[in-house]
Protein backbone atom coordinates (compact mmCIF):
# COMPACT_ATOMS: atom_id res chain seq x y z
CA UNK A 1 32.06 -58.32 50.47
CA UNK A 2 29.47 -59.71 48.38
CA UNK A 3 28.93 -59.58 44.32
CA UNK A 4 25.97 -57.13 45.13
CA UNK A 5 27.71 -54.74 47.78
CA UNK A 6 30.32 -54.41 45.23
CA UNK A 7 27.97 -53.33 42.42
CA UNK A 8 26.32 -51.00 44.85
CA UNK A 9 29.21 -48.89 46.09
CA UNK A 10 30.21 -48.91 41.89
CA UNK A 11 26.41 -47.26 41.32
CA UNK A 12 27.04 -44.72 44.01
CA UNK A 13 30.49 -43.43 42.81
CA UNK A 14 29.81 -43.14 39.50
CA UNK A 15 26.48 -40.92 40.82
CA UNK A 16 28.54 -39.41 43.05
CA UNK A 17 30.80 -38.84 40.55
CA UNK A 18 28.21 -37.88 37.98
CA UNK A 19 26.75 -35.39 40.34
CA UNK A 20 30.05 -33.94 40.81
CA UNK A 21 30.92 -33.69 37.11
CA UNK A 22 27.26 -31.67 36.92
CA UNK A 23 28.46 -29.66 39.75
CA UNK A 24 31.74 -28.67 38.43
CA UNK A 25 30.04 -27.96 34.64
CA UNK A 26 27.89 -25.47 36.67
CA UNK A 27 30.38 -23.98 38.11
CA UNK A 28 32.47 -23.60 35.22
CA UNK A 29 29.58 -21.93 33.05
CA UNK A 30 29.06 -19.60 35.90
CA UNK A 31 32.38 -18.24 35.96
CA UNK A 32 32.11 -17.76 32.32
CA UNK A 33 28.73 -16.20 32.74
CA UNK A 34 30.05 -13.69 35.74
CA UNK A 35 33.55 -13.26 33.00
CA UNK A 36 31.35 -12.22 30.56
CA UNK A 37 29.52 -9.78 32.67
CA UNK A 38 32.14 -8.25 33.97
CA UNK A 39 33.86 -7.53 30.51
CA UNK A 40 30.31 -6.04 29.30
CA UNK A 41 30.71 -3.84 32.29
CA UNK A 42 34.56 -3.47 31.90
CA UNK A 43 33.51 -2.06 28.73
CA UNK A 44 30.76 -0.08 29.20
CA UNK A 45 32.82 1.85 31.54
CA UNK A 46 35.33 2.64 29.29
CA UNK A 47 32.75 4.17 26.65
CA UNK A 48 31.42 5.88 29.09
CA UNK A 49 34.38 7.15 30.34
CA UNK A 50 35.99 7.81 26.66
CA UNK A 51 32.67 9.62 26.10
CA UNK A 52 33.15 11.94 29.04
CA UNK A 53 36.97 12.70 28.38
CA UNK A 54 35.54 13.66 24.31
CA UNK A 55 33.08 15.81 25.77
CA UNK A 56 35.08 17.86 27.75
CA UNK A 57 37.80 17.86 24.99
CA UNK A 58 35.06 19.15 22.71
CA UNK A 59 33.96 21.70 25.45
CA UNK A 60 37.35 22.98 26.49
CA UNK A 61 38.23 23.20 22.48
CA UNK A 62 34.57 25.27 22.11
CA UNK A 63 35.65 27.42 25.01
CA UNK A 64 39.34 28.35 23.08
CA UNK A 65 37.76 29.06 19.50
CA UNK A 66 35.14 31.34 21.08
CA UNK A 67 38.54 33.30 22.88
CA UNK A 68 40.20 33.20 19.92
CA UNK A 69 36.98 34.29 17.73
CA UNK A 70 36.34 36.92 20.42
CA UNK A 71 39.59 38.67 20.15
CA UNK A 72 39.24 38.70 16.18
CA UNK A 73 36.22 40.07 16.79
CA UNK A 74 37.10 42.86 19.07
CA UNK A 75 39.72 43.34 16.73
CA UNK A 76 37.64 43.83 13.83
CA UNK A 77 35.58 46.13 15.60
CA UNK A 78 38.07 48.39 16.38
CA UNK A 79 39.28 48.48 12.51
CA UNK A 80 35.61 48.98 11.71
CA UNK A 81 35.41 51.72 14.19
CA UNK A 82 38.92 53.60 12.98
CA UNK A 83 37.87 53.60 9.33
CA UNK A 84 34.33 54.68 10.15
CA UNK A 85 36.18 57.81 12.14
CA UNK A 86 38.75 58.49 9.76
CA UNK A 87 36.03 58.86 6.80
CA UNK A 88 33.70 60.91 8.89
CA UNK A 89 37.08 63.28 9.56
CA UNK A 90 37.52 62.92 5.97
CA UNK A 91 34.56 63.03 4.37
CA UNK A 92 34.61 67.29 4.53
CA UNK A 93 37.72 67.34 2.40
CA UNK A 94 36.44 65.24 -0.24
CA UNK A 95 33.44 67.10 -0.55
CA UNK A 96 35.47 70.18 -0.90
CA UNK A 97 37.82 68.48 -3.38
CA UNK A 98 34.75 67.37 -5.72
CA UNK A 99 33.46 71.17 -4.59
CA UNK A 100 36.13 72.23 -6.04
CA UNK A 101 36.80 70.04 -9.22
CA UNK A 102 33.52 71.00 -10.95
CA UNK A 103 34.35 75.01 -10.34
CA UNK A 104 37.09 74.55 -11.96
């Protein structure tokens, strides 16, 4: 093999391995391109997700303070409504018993 066949087949495997170097540093930065994009999606999944459990925490904790604020309310009502029918039944003896303090 001659001085220049031997150069020659040195040029083409350091291009080839050149070109494969390039190839493999392509590679390599797409892998970490597609890693990155899947954590970014990895992650907007889970706020979304952690967003949708808070919201139906929030709802189903809405939903038990109005039941509980409804039965205090019903509750109240009916206290309202006993005093307001106890001082109507009432409300004819104390006007006889002031009646009857100032004839006195």
């Amino acid at each position: 093999m001659a001085r220049q066949d031997v150069l020659r087949t040195i040029r083409d495997a350091e291009t080839a391995a050149t070109k494969t170097t390039s190839n493999a540093e392509k590679h390599a930065s797409s892998i970490v391109s597609q890693a990155r994009q899947n954590a970014s999606e990895i992650i907007m999944d889970g706020r979304a997700s952690s967003e949708s459990d808070s919201q139906n925490l929030i709802a189903a904790a809405r939903a038990s303070a109005d039941e509980a604020a409804s039965a205090v309310s019903s509750a109240g009502e009916s206290s309202v409504d006993s005093i307001h029918s106890e001082g109507s039944s009432n409300r004819n003896k104390a006007t006889q018993v002031v009646i009857d303090a100032f004839r006195n």
